[in-house]
Protein backbone atom coordinates (compact mmCIF):
# COMPACT_ATOMS: atom_id res chain seq x y z
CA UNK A 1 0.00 0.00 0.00
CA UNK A 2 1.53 3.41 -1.07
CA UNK A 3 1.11 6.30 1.53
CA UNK A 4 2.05 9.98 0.82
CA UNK A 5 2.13 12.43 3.67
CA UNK A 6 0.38 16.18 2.66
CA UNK A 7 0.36 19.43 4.85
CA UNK A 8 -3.19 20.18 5.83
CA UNK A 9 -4.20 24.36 5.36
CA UNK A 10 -6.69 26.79 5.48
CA UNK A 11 -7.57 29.61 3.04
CA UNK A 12 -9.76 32.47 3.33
CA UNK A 13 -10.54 35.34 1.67
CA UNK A 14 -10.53 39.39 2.36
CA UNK A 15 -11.32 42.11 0.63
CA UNK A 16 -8.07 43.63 -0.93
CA UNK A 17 -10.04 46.89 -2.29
CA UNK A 18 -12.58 49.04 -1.98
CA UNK A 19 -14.64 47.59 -5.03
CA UNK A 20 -15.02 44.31 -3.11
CA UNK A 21 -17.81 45.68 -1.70
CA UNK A 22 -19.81 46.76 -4.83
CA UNK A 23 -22.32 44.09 -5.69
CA UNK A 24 -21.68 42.03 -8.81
CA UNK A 25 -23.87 41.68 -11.48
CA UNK A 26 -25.97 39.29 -9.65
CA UNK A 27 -26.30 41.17 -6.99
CA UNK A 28 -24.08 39.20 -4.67
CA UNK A 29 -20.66 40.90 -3.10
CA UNK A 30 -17.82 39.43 -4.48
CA UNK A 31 -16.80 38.59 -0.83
CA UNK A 32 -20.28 36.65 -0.47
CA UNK A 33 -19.09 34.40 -3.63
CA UNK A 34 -15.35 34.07 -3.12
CA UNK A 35 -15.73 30.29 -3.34
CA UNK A 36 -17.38 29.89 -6.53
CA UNK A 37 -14.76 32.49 -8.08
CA UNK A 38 -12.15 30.50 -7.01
CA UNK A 39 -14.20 27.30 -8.31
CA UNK A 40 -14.19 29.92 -12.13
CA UNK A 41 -10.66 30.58 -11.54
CA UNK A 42 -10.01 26.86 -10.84
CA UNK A 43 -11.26 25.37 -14.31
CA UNK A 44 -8.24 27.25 -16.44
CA UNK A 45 -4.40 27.06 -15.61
CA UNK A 46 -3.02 28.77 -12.89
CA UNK A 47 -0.42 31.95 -13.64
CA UNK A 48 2.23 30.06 -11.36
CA UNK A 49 5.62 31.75 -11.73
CA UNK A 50 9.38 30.82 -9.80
CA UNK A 51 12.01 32.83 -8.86
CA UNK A 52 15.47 30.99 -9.79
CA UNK A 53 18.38 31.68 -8.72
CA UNK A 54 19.49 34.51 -11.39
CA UNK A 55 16.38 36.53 -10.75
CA UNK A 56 14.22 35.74 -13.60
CA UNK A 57 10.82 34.07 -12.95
CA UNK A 58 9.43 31.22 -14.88
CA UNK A 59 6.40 29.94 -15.32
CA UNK A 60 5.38 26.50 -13.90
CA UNK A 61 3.52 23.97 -15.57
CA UNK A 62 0.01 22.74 -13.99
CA UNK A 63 -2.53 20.94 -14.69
CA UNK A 64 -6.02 19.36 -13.13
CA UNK A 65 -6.22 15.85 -13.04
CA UNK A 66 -10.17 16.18 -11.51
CA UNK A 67 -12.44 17.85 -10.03
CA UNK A 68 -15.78 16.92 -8.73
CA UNK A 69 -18.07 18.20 -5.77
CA UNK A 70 -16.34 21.28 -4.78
CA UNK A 71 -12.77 19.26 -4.83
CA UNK A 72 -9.89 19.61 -7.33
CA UNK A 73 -6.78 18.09 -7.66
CA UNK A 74 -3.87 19.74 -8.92
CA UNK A 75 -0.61 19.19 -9.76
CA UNK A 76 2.12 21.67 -10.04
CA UNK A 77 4.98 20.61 -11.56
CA UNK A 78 8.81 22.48 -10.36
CA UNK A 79 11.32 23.14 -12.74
CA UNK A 80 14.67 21.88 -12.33
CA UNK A 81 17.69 21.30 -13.68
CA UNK A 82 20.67 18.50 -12.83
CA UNK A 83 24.00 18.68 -14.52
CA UNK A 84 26.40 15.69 -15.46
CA UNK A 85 29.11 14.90 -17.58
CA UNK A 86 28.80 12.33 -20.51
CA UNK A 87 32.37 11.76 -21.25
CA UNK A 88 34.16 14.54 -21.60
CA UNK A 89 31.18 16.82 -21.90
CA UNK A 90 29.59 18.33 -19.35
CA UNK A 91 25.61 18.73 -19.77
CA UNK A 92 22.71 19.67 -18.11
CA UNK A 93 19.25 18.04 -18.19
CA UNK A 94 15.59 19.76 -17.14
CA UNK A 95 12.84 18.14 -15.80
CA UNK A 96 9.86 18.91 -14.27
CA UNK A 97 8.51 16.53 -11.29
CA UNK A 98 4.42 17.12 -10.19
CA UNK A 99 3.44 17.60 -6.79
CA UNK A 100 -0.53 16.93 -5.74
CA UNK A 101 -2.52 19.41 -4.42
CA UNK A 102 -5.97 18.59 -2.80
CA UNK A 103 -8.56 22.03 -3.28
CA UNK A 104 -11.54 20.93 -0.89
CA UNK A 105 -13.42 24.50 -2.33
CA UNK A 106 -16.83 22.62 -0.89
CA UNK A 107 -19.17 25.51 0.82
CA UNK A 108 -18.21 26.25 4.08
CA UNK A 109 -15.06 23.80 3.92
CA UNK A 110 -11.94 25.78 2.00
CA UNK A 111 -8.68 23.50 3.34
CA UNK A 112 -5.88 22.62 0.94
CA UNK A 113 -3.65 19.18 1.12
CA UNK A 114 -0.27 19.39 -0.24
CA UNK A 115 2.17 16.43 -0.94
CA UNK A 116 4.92 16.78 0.81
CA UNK A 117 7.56 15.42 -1.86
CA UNK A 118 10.94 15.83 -3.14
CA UNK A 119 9.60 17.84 -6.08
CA UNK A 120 9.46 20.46 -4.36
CA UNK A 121 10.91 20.02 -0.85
CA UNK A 122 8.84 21.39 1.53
CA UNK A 123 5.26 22.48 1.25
CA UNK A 124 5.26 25.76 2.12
CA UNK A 125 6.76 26.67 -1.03
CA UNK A 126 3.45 25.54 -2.74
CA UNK A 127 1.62 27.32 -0.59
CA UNK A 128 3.03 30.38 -1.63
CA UNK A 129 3.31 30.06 -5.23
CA UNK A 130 -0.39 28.99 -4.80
CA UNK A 131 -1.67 32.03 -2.88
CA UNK A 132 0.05 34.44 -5.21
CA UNK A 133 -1.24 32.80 -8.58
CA UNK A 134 -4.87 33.10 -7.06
CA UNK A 135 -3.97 36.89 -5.74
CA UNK A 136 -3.33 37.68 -9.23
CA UNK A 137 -6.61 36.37 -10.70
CA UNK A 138 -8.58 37.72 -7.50
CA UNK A 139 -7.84 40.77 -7.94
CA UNK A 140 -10.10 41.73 -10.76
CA UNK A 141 -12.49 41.04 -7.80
CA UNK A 142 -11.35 42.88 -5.24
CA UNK A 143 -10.47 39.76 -3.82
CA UNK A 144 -7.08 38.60 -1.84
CA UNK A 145 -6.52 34.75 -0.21
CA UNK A 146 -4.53 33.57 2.70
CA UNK A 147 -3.09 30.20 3.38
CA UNK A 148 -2.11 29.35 6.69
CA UNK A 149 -1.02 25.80 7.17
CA UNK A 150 -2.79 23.87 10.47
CA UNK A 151 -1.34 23.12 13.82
CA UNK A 152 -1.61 21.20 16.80
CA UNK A 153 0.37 21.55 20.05
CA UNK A 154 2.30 18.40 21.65
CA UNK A 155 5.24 16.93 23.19
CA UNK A 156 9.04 17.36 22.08
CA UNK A 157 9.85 14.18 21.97
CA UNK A 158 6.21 12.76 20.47
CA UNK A 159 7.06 15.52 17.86
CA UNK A 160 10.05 14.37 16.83
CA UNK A 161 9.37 10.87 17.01
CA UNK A 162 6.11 10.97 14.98
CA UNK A 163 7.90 13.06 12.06
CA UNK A 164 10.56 10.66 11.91
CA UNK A 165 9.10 7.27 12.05
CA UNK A 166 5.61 8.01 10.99
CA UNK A 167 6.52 10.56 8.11
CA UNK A 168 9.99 9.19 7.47
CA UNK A 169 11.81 12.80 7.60
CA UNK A 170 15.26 13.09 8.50
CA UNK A 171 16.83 15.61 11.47
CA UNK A 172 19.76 17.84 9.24
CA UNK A 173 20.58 20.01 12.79
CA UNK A 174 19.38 20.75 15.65
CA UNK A 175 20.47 23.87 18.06
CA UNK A 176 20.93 25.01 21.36
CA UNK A 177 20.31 27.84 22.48
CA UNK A 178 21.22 29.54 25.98
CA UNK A 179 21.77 32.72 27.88
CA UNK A 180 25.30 34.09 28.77
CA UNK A 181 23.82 35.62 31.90
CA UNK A 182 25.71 34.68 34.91
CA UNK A 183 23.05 36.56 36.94
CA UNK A 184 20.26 33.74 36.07
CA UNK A 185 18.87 32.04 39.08
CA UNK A 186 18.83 28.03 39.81
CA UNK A 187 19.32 26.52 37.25
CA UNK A 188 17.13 22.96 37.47
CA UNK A 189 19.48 20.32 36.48
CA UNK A 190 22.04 17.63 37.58
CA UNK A 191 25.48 18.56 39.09
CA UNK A 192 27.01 17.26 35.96
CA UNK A 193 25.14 19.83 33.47
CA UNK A 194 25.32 22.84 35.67
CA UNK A 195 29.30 22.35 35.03
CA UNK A 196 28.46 21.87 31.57
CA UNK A 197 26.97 25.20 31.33
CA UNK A 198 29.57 26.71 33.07
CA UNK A 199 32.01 26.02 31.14
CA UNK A 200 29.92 26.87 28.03
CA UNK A 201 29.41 30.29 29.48
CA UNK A 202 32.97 30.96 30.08
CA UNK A 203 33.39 30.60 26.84
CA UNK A 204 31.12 32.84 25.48
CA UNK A 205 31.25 35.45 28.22
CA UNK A 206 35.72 35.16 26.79
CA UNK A 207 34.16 36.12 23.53
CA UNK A 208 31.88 39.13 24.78
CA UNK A 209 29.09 36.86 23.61
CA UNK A 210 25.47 37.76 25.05
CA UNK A 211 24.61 34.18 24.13
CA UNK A 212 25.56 30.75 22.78
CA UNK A 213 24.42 27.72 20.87
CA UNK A 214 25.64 24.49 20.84
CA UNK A 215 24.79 23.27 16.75
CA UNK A 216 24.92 19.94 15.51
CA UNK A 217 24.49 19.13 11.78
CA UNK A 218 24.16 16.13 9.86
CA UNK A 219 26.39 15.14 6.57
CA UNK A 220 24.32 15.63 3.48
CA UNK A 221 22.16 12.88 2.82
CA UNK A 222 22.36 11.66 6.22
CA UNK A 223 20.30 12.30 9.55
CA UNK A 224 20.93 12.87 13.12
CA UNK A 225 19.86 10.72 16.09
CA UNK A 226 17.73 12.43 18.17
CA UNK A 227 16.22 9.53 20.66
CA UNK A 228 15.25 10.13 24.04
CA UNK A 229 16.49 6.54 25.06
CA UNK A 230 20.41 8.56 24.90
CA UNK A 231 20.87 9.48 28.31
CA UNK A 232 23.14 12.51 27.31
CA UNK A 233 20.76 13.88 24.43
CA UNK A 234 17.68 13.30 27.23
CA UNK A 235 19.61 15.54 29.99
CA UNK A 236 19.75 18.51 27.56
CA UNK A 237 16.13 18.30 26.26
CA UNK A 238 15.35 18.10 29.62
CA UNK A 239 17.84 21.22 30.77
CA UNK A 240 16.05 23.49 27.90
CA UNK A 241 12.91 22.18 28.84
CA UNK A 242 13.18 22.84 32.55
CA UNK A 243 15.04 26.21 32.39
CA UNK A 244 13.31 27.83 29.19
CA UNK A 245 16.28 27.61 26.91
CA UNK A 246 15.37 27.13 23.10
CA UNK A 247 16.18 23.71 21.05
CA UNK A 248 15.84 24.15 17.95
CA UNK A 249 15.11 20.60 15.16
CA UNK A 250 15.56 21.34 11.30
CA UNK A 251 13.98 18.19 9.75
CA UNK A 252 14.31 17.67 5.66
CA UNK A 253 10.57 17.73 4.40
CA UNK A 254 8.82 19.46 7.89
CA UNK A 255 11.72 22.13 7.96
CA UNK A 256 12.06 24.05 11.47
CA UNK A 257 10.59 22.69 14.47
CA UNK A 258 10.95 24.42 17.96
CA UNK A 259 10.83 23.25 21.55
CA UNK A 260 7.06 24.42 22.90
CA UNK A 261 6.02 24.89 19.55
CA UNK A 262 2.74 23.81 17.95
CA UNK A 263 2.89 20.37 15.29
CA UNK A 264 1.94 21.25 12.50
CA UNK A 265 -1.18 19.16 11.10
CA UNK A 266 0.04 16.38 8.60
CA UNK A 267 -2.19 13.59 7.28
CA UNK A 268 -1.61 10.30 5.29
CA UNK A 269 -3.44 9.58 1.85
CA UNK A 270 -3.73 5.94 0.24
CA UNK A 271 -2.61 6.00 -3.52
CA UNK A 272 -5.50 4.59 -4.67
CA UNK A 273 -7.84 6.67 -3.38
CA UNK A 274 -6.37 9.58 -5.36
CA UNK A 275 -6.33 7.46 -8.46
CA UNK A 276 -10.03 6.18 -8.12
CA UNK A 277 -10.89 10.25 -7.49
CA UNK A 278 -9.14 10.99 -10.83
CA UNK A 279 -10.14 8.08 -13.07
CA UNK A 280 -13.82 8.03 -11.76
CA UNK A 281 -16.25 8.63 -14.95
CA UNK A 282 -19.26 9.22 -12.17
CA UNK A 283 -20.58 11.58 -9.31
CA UNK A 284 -19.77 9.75 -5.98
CA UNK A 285 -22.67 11.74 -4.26
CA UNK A 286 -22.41 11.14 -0.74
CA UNK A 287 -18.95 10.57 0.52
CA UNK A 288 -18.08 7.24 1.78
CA UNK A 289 -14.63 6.60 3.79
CA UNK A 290 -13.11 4.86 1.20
CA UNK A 291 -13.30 7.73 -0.68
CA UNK A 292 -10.86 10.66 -1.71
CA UNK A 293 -14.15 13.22 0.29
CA UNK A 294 -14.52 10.57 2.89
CA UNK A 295 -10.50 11.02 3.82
CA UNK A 296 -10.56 15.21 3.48
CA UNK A 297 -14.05 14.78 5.89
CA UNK A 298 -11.95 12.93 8.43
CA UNK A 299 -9.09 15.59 7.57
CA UNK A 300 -11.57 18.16 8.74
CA UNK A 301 -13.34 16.57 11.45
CA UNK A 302 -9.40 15.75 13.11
CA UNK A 303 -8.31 19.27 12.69
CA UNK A 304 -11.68 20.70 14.03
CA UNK A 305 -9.39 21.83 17.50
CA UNK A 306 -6.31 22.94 15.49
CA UNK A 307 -5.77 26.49 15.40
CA UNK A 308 -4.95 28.29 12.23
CA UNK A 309 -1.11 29.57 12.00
CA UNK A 310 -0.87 32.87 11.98
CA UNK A 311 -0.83 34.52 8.49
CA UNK A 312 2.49 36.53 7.89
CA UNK A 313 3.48 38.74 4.41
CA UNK A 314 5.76 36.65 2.51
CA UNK A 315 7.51 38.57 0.08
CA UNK A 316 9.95 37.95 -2.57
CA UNK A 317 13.15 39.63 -3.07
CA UNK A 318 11.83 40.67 -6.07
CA UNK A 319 8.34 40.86 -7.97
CA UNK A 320 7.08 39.36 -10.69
CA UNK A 321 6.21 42.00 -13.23
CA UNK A 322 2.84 41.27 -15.63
């Protein structure tokens, strides 16, 4: 059985102008119809654009595979490029690998499901490129979208335990941060640490630092064990987590992770139940849980509790121009 992992969001829309809120021509703000714009908007390819790394912007491929019921897959394909040598010759090949995107546009619903895939690394980065491509066709409207991805709070160590055996990510570094503030009261660990931090803060306090990190990072390719069953590792979760200092987990896919910080919401989608969506010659009508709308219901009904992350401007370092 084939399992991909996707990054549960939310969108929703504001009004980005004053004309938002003169009625269209049936009478409806556009605000009151943002859905079934974005269902219009939906049905033609999306104005997806990349910024590479010489500062030009090119336009990615996508396509929809299906759409049915308010839901749409998409896939967005990146562009890349790998060079090699044949011989004596050195070449370079392009290619363009598609990562799924699950639209759940149904009334009321408006969450998004992104693969989280090599293609293009982490999610996020769809998110963005998604939110601007619909920005640019909502604006006629008067219209603007935000995606903010789900969380969920939890444990350190459940955190990093799920992401790594459940979603098979790797751990490329993880960071320690503490105060160089010889003033700071008790400080709640063994005999053994306290020396530890000592000698830590000499060292920084020698280089007229105000703070320190201790930063461990992993070869490339590889991954770091983080385990709480290591004695050593478990006494300096446990330090940070008793005295407030900050540990810091960069996984592959998931990207930063820090101690006391929410989860964010992740959920696991059978193969075929994307493939029967997208091959399906019929209306499924009411959704069943072996279906692709049964699985985004359960999606929904799970992250019911989450809270929404807290939107924040992205910007590029520099714009596309039309």
């Amino acid at each position: 059985m084939i399992m991909a992992t996707y990054a549960i969001y939310k969108y929703s829309f504001l009004p980005s102008q004053e004309k938002n809120f003169l009625a269209q021509d049936d009478g409806r703000k556009a605000i009151d119809k943002a859905q079934d714009i974005l269902g219009e908007i939906l049905k033609d390819k999306l104005p997806i654009v990349q910024l590479k790394k010489d500062s030009t912007f090119v336009p990615l491929d996508n396509y929809v595979t299906a759409s049915r019921e308010g839901v749409t897959v998409l896939v967005v394909c990146n562009d890349k490029n790998h060079k090699y040598k044949e011989k004596m010759e050195e070449r370079e090949l392009e290619y363009h690998p598609g990562n799924y995107v699950i639209i759940d546009n149904r009334p009321g619903v408006a969450q998004l499901a992104i693969e989280q895939s090599s293609s293009f690394g982490k999610p996020d980065k769809v998110a963005l490129l998604l939110c601007e491509a619909f920005n640019k066709q909502l604006d006629a409207y008067g219209l603007k979208v935000e995606i903010r991805s789900k969380w969920r709070t939890g444990k350190f160590w459940d955190a990093v335990q799920e992401q790594c055996e459940k979603y098979q990510d790797k751990i490329t570094r993880v960071t320690y941060s503490f105060p160089n503030d010889e003033n700071e009261g008790p400080i709640d660990a063994s005999r053994q640490l306290r020396n530890e931090m000592r000698l830590m803060r000499s060292i920084a306090k020698a280089m007229n630092a105000t703070k320190g990190q201790m930063i461990m990072e992993s070869d490339k390719g590889g991954t770091l064990r983080l385990d709480r069953t290591q004695e050593d590792i478990a006494r300096m979760v446990a330090l940070c987590a008793n005295n407030g200092y900050d540990i810091s987990v960069h996984f592959k896919y998931y990207g930063l992770y820090r101690f006391g910080a929410d989860i964010r919401a992740l959920a696991q989608l059978k193969e075929e139940l994307l493939k029967d969506f997208t091959t399906s010659q019929t209306v499924m009508g009411k959704a069943y849980a072996g279906s692709l709308i049964g699985w985004l219901d359960k999606v929904r009904n799970t992250t019911e509790g989450y809270r929404d992350e807290d939107p924040t401007e992205k910007k590029r370092k520099r714009r596309h121009q039309d």
